[in-house]
N, C-alpha and C. Protein backbone atom coordinates (compact mmCIF):
# COMPACT_ATOMS: atom_id res chain seq x y z
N UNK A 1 30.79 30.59 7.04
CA UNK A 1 30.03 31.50 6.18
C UNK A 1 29.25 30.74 5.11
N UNK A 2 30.17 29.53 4.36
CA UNK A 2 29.08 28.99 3.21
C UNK A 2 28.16 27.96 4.12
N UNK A 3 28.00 27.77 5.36
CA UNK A 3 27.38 26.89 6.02
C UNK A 3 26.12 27.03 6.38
N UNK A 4 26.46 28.34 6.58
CA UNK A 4 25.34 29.77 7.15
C UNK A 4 24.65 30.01 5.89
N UNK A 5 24.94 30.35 4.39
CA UNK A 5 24.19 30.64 3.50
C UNK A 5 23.88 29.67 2.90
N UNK A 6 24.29 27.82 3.21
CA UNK A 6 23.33 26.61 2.52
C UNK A 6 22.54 26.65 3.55
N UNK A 7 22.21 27.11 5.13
CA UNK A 7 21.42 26.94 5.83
C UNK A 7 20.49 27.56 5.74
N UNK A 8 20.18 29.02 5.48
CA UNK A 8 19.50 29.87 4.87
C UNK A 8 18.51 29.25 3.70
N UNK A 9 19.25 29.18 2.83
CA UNK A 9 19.41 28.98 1.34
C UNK A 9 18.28 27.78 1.42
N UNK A 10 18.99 26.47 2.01
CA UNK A 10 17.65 25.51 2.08
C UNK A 10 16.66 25.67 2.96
N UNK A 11 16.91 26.18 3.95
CA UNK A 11 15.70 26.54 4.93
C UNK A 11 14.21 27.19 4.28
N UNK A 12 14.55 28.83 3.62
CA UNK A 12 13.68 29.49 2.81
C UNK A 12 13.08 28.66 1.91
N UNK A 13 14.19 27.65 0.91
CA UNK A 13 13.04 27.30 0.24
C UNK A 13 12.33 25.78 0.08
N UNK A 14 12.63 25.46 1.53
CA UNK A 14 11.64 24.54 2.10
C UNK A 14 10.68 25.29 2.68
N UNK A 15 10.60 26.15 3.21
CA UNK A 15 9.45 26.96 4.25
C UNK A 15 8.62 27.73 2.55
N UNK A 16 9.34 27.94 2.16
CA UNK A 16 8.29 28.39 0.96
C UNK A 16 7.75 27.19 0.07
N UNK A 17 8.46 26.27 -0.16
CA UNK A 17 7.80 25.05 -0.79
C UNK A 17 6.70 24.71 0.23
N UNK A 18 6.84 24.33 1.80
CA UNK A 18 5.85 23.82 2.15
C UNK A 18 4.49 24.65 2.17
N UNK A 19 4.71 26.42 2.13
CA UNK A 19 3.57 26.78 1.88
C UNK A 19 2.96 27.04 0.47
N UNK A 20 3.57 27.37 -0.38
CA UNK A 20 3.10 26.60 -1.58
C UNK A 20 2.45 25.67 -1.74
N UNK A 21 2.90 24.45 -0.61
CA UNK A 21 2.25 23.05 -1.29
C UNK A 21 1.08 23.44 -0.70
N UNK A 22 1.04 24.04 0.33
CA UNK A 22 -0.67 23.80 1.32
C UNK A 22 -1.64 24.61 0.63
N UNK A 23 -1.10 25.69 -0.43
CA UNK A 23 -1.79 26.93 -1.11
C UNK A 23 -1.63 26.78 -2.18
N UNK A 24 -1.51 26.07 -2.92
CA UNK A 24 -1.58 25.00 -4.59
C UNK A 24 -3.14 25.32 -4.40
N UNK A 25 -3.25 25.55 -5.71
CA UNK A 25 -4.97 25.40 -6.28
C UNK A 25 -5.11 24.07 -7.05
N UNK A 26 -3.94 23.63 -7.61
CA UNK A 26 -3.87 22.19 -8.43
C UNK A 26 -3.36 21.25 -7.31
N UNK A 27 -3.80 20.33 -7.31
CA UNK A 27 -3.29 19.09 -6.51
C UNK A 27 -1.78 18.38 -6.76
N UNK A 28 -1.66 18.55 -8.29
CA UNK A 28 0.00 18.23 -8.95
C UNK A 28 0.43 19.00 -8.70
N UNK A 29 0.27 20.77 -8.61
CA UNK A 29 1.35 21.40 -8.26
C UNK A 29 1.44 21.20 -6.95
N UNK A 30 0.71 21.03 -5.97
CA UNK A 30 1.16 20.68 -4.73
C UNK A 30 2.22 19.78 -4.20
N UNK A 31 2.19 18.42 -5.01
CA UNK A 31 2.85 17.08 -5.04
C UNK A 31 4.09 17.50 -5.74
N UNK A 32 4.53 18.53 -6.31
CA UNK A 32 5.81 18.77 -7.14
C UNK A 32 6.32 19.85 -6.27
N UNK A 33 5.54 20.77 -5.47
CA UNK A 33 6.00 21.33 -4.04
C UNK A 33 6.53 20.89 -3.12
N UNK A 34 5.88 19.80 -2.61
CA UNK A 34 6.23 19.03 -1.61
C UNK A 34 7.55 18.38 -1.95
N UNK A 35 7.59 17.50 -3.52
CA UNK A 35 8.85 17.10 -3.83
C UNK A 35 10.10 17.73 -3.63
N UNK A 36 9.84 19.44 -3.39
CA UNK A 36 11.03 20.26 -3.68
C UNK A 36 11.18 20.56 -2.34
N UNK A 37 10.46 20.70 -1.49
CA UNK A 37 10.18 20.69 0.06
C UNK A 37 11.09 19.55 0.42
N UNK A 38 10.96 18.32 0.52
CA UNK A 38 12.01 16.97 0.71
C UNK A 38 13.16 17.31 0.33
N UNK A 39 13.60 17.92 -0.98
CA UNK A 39 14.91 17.77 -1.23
C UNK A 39 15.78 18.86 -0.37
N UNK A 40 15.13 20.10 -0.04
CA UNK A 40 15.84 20.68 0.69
C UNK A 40 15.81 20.32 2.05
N UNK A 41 14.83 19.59 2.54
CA UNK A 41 14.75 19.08 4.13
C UNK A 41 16.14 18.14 3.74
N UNK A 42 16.31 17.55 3.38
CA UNK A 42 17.08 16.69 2.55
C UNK A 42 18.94 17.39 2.79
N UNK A 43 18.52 18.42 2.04
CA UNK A 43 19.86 19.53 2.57
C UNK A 43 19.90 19.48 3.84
N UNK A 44 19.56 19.99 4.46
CA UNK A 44 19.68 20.45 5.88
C UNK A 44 20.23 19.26 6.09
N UNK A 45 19.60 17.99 5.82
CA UNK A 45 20.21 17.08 6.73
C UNK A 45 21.42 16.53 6.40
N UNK A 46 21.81 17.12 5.32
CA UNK A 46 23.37 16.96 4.84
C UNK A 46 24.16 17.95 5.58
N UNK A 47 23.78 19.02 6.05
CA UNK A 47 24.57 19.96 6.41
C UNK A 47 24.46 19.52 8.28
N UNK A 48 24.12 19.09 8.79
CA UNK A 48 24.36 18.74 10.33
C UNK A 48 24.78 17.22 10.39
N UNK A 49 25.34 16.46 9.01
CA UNK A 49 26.01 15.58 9.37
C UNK A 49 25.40 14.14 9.00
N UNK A 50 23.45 14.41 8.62
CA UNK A 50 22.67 13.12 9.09
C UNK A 50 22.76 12.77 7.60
N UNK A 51 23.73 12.17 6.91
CA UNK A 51 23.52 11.61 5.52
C UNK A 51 22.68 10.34 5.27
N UNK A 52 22.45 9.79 6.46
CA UNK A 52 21.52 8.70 6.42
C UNK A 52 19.98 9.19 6.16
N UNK A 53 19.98 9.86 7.05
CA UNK A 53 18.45 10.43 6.91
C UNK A 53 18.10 11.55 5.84
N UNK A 54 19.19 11.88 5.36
CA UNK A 54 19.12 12.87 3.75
C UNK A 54 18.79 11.75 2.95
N UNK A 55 19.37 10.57 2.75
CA UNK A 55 19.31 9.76 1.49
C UNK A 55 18.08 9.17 1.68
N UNK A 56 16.96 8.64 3.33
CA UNK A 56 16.05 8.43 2.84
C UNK A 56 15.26 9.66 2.55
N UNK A 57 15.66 10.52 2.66
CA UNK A 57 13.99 11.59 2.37
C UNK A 57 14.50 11.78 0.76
N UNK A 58 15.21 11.31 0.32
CA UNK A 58 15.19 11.52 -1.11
C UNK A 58 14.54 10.02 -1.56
N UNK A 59 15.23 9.00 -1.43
CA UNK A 59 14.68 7.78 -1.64
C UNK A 59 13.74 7.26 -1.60
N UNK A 60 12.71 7.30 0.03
CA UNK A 60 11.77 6.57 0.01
C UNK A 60 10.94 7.95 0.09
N UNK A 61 11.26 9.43 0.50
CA UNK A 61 9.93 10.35 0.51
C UNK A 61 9.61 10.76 -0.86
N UNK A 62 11.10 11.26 -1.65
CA UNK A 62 10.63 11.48 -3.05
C UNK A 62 10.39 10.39 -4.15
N UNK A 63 11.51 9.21 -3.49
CA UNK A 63 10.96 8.09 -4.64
C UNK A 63 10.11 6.88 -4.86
N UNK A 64 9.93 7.39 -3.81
CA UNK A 64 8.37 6.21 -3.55
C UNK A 64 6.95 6.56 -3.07
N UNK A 65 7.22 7.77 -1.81
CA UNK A 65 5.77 8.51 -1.12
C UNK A 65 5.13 9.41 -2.29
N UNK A 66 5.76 10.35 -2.66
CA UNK A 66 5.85 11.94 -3.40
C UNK A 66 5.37 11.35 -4.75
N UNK A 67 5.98 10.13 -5.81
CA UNK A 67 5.92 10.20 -6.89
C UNK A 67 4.36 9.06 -6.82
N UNK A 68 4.85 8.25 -5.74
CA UNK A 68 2.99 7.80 -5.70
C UNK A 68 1.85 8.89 -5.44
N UNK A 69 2.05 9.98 -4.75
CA UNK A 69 0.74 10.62 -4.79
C UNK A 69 0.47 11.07 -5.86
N UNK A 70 1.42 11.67 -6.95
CA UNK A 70 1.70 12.24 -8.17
C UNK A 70 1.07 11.72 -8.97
N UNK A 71 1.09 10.20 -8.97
CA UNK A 71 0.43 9.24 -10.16
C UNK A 71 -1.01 9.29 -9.55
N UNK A 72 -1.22 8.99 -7.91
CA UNK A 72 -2.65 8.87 -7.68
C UNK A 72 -3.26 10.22 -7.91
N UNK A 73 -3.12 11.47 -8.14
CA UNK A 73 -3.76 12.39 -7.99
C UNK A 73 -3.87 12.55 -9.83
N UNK A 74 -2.84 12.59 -10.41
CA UNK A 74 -2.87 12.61 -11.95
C UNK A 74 -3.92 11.31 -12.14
N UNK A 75 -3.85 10.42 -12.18
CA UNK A 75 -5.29 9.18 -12.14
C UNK A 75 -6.22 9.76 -12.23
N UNK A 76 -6.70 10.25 -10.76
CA UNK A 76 -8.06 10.67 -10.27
C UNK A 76 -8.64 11.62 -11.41
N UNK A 77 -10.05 11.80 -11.28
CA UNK A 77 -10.57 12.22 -11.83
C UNK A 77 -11.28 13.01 -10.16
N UNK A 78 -10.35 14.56 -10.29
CA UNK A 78 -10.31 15.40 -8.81
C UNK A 78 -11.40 16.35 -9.39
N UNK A 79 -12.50 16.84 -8.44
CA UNK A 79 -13.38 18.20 -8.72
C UNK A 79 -12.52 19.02 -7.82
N UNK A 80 -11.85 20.20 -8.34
CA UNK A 80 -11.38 21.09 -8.04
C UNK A 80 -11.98 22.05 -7.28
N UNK A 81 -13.39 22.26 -7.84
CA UNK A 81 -14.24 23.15 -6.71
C UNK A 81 -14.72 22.44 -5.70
N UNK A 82 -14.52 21.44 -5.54
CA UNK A 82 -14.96 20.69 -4.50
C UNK A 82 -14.29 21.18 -3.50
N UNK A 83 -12.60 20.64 -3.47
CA UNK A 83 -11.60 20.83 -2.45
C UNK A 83 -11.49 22.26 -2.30
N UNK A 84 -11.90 23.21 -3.31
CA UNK A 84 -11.39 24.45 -2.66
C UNK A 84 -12.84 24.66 -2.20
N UNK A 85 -13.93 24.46 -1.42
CA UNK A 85 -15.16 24.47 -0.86
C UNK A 85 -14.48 23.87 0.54
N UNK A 86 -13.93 22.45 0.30
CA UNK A 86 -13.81 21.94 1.51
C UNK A 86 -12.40 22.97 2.50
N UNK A 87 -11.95 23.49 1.68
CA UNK A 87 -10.53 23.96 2.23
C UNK A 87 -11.41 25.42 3.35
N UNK A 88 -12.45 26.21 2.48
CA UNK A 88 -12.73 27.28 3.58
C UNK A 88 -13.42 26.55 4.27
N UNK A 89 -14.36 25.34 4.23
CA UNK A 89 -15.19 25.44 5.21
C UNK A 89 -14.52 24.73 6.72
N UNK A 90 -12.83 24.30 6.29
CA UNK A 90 -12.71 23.69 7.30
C UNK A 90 -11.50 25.17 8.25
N UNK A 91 -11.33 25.79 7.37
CA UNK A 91 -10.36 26.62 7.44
C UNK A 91 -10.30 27.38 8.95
N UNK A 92 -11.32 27.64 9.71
CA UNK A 92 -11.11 27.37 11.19
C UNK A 92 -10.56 26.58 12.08
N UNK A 93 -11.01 25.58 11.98
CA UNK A 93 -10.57 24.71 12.12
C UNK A 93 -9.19 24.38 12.29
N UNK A 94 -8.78 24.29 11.18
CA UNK A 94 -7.29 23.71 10.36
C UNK A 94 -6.74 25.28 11.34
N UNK A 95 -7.21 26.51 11.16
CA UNK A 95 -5.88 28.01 11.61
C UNK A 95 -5.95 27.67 13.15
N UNK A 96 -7.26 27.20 14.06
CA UNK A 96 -6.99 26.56 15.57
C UNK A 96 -5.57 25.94 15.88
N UNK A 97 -5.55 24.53 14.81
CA UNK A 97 -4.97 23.45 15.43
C UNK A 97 -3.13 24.27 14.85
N UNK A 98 -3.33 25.15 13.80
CA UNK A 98 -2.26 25.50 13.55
C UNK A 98 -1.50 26.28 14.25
N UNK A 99 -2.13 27.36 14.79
CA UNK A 99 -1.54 28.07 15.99
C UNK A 99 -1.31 27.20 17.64
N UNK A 100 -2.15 26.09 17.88
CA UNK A 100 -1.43 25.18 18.70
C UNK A 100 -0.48 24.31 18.35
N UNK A 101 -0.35 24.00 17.70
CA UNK A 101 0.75 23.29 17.07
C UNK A 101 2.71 24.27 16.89
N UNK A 102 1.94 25.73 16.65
CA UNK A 102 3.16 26.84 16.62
C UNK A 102 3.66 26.96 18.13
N UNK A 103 2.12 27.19 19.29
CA UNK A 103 2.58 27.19 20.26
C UNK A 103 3.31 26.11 21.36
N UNK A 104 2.65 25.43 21.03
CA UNK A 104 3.70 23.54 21.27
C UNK A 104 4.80 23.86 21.28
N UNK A 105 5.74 24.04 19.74
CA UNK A 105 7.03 24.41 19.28
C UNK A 105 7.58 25.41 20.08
N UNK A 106 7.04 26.30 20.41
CA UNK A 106 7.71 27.75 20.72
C UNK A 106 7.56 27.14 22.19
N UNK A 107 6.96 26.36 23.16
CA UNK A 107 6.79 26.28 24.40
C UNK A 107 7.38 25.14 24.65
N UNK A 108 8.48 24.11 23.94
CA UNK A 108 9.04 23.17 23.83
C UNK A 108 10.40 24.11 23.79
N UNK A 109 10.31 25.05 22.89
CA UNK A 109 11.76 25.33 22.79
C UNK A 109 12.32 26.42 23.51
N UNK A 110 11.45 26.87 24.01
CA UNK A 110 12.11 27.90 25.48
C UNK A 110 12.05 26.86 26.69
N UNK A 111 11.40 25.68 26.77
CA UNK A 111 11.57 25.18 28.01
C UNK A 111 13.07 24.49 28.13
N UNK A 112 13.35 23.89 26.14
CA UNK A 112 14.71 22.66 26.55
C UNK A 112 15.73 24.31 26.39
N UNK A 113 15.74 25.53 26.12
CA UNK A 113 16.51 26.77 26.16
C UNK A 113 16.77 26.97 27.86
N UNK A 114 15.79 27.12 28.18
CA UNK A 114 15.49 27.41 29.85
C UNK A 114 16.16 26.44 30.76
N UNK A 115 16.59 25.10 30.19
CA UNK A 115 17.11 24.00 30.70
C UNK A 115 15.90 23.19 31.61
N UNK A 116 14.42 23.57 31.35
CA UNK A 116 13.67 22.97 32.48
C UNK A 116 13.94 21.58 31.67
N UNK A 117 13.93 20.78 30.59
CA UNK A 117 14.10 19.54 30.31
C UNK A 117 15.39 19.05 30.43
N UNK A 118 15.44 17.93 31.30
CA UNK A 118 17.17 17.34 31.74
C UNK A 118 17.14 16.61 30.49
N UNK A 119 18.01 16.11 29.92
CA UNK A 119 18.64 15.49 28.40
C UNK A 119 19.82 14.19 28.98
N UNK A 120 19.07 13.07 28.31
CA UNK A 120 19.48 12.08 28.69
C UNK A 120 21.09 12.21 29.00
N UNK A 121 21.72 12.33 29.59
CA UNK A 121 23.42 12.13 29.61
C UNK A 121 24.12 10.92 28.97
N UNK A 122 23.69 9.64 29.32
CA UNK A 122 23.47 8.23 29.24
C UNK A 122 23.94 8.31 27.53
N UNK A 123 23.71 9.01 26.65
CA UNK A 123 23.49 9.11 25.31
C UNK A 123 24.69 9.37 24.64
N UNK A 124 25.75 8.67 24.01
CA UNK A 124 27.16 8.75 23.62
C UNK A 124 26.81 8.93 22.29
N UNK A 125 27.66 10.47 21.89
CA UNK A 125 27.67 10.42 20.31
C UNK A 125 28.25 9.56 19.76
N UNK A 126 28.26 9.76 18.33
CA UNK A 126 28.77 8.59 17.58
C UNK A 126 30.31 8.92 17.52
N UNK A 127 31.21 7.97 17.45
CA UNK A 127 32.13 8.76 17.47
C UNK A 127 32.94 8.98 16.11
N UNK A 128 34.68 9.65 16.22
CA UNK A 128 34.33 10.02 14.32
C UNK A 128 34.79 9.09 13.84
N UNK A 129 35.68 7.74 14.07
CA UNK A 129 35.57 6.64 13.10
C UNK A 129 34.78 5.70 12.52
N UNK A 130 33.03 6.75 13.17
CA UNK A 130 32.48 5.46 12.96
C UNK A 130 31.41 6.41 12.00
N UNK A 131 30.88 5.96 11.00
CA UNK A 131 30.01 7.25 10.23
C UNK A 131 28.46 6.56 10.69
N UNK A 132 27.67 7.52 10.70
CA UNK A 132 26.11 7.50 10.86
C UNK A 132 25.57 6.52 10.36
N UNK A 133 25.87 6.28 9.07
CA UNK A 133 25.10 4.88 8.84
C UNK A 133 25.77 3.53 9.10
N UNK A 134 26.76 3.33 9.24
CA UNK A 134 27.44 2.21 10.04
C UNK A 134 27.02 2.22 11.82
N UNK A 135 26.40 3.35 12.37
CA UNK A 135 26.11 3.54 13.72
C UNK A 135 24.94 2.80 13.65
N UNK A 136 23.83 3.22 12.83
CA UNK A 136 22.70 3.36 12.84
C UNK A 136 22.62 1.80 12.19
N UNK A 137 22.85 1.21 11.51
CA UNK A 137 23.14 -0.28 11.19
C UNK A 137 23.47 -1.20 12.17
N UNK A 138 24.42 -0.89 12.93
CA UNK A 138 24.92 -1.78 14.06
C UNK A 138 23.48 -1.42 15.57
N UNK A 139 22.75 -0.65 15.59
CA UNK A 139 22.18 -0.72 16.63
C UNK A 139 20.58 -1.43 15.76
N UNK A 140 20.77 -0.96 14.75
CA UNK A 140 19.04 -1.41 13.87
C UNK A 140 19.35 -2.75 13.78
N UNK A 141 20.33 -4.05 13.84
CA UNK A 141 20.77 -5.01 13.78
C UNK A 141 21.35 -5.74 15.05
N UNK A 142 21.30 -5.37 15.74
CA UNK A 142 21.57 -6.22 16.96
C UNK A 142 20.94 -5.38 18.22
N UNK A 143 20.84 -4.29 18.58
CA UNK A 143 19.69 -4.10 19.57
C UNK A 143 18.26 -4.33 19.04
N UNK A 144 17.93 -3.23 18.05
CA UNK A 144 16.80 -3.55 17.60
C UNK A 144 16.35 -4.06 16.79
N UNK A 145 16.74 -5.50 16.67
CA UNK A 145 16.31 -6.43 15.50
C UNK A 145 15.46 -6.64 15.67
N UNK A 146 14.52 -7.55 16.54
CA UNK A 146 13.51 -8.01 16.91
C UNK A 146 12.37 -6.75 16.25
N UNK A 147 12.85 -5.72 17.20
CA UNK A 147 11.47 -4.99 16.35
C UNK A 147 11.52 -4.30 14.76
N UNK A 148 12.68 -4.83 14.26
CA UNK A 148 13.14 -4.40 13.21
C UNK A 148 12.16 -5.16 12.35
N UNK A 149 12.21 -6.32 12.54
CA UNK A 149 11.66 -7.07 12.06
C UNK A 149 9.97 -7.29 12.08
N UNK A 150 9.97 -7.12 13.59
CA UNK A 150 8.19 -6.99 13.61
C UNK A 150 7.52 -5.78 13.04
N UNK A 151 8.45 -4.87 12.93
CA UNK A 151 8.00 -3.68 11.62
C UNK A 151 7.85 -4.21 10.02
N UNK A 152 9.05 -4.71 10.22
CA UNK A 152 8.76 -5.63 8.61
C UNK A 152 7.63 -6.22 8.50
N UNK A 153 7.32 -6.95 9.21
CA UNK A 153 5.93 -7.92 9.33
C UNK A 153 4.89 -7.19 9.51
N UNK A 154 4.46 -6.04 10.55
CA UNK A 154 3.44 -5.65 10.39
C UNK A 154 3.24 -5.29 8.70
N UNK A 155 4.36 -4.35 8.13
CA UNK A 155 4.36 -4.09 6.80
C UNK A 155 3.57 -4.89 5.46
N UNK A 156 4.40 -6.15 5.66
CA UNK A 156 3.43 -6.78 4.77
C UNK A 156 2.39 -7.67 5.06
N UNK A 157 2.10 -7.93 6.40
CA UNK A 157 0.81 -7.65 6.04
C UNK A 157 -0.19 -6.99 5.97
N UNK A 158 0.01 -5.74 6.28
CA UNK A 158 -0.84 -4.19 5.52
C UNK A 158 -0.72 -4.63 3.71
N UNK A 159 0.14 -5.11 3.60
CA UNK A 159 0.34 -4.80 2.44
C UNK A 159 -0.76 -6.15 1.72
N UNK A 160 -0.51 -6.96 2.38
CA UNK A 160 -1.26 -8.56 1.77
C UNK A 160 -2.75 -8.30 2.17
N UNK A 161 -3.54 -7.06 2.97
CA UNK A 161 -4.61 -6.66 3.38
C UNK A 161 -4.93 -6.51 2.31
N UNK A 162 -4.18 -4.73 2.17
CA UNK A 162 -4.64 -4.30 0.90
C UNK A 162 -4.87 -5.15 -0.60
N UNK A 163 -4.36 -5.89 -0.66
CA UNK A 163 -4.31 -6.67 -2.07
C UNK A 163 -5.36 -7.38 -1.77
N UNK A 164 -5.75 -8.25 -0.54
CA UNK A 164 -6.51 -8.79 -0.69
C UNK A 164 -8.22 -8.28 -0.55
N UNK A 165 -8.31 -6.56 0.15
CA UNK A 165 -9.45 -5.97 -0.01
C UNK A 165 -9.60 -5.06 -1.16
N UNK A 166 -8.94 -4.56 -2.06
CA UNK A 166 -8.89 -4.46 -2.99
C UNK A 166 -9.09 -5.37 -4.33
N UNK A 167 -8.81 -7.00 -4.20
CA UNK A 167 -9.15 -7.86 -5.23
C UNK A 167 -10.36 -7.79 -5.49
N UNK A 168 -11.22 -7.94 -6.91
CA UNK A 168 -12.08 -8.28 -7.10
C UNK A 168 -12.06 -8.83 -8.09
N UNK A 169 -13.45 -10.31 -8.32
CA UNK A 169 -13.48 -11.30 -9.09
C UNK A 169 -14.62 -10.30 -10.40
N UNK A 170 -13.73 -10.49 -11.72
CA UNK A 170 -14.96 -9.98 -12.32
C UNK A 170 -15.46 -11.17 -13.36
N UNK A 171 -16.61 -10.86 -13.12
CA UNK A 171 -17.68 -12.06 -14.36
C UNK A 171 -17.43 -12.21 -15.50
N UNK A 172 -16.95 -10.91 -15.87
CA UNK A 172 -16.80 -10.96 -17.63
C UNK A 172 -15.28 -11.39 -17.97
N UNK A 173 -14.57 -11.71 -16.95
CA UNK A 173 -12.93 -12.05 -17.29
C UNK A 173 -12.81 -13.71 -17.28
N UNK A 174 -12.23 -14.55 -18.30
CA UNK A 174 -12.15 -15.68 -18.55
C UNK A 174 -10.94 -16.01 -17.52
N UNK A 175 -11.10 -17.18 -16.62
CA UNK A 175 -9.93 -17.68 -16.07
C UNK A 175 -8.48 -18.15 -16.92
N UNK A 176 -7.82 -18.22 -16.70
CA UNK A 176 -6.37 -18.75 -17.14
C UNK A 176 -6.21 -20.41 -16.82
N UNK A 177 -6.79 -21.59 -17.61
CA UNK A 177 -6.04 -22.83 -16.91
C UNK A 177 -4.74 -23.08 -17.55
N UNK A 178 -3.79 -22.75 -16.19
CA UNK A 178 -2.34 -22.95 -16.78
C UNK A 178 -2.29 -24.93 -16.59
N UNK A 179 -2.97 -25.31 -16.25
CA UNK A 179 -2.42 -26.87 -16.49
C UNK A 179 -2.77 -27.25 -17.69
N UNK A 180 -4.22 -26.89 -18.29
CA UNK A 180 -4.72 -27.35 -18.73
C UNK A 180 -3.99 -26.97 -20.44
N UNK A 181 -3.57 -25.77 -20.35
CA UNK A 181 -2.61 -25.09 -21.42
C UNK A 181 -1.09 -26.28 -21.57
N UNK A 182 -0.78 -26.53 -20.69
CA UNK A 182 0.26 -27.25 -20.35
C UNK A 182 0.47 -28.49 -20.47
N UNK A 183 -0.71 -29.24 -20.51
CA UNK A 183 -1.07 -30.47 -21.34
C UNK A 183 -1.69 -30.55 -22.51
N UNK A 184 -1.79 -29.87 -23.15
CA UNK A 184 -2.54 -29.64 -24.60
C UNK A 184 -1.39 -29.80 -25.01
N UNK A 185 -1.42 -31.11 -26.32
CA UNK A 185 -0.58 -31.57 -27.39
C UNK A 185 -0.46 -30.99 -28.28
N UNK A 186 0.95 -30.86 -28.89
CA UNK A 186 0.93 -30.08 -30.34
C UNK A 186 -0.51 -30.56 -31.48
N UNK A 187 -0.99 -31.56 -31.32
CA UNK A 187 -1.09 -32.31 -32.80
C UNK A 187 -3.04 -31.36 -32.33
N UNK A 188 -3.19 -31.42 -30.97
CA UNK A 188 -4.08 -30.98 -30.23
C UNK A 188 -4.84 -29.17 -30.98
N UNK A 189 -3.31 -28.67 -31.22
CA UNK A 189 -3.36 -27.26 -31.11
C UNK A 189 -3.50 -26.43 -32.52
N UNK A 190 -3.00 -27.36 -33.82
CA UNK A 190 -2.67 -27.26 -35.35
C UNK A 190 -3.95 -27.97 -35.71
N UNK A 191 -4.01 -28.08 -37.13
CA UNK A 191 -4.33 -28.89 -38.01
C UNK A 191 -3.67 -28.83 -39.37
N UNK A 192 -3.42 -30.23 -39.74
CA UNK A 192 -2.69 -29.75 -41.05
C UNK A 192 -3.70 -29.91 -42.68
N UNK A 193 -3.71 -29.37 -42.90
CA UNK A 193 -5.00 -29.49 -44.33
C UNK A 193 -4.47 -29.38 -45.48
N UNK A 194 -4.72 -30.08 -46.65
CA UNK A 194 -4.67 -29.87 -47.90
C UNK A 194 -5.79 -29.01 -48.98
N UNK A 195 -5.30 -27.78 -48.78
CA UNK A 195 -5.79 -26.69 -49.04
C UNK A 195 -6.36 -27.24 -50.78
N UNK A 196 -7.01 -27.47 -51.63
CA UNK A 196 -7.48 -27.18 -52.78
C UNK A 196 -7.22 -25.59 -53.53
N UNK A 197 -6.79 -25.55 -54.86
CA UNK A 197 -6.84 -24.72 -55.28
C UNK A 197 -8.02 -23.83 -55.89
N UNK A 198 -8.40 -23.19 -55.49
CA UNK A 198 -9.68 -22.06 -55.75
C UNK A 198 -10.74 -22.43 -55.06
N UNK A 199 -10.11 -23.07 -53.88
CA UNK A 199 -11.45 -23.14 -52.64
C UNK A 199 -11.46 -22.58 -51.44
N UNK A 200 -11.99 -21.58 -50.62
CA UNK A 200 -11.93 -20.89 -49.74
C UNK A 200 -11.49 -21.98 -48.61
N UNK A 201 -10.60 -20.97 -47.82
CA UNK A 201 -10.87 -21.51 -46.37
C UNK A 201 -11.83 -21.98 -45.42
N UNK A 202 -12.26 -23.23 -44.96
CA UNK A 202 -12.93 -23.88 -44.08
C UNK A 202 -12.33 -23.24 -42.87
N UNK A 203 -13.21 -23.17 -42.13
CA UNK A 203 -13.07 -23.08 -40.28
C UNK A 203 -13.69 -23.74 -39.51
């Protein structure tokens, strides 16, 4: 019974956060929708067991995806009538691909109901001394290391792209010589003067 009403409970108000977020007139309230959208997807996945995959949609969706768009959209300098111009004129469009996308779902899930999709057998749950993220560790580490890793790598260098198409040299910014800072002598950097009384400072 309380399983049934956290299932409910987070379900509704993820399905209402996510339409909220798509029907935000502000771009931040959207991004603080969506945030609340994650945390209950987030639930759910506490309640069928997947605590691995609850902790990242809190971690890396709300604490790294969600709070970066937050800052990039608060940044921007957004025309508001713009996006709500672009939102009807694409709005055909977007209700097409949405009702195929419903029908996908609904024609996926009477077929694996119907049993026309066979389901791997081959596929051993986890079993219960062993918890989800100790499962999911031991196969991300020795079956799939290799590509564990070539994920890593593609990663940064997306990441060393971006930095490096994003750099720019500007004219008006003085370089830094750290050697040249680094060999400069005290006696180099002072001067010591015998100030006179009632005579201004020299420079």
């Amino acid at each position: 019974m309380i399983q049934a009403f956290a299932f409910y409970l987070f379900a509704g108000a993820m399905i209402i956060a996510a339409g909220l977020t798509i029907t935000a007139r502000n771009p931040v309230h959207s991004v603080l929708w969506l945030i609340l959208a994650f945390f209950n997807a987030a639930g759910l996945m506490l309640l069928v067991g997947a605590e691995f995959i609850a902790m990242l949609l809190v971690i890396v969706y709300v604490g790294a995806v969600a709070v970066l768009f937050l800052f990039v959209v608060m940044m921007l300098d957004i025309d508001f009538a713009e996006l709500r111009a672009g939102f009807t004129r694409y709005l055909g469009v977007g209700s097409v691909l949405a009702v195929a996308l419903i029908a996908e779902f609904v024609i996926a899930y009477t077929a694996r109901e119907a049993g026309l999709i066979a389901l791997d057998r081959r596929i051993a749950p986890t079993p219960d001394n062993i918890s989800n993220v100790q499962a999911i560790g031991e196969l991300l580490y020795t079956r799939y290391l290799y590509i564990f890793e070539a994920a890593g790598l593609v990663l940064l260098v997306a990441m060393i792209g971006a930095i490096v198409l994003t750099h720019r040299q500007r004219k008006d910014q003085r370089a830094q010589n750290v050697s040249r800072q680094v060999a400069r002598r005290p006696q180099d950097a002072t001067r010591n003067v015998n100030q006179p009384v009632g005579v201004g400072v020299e420079l």
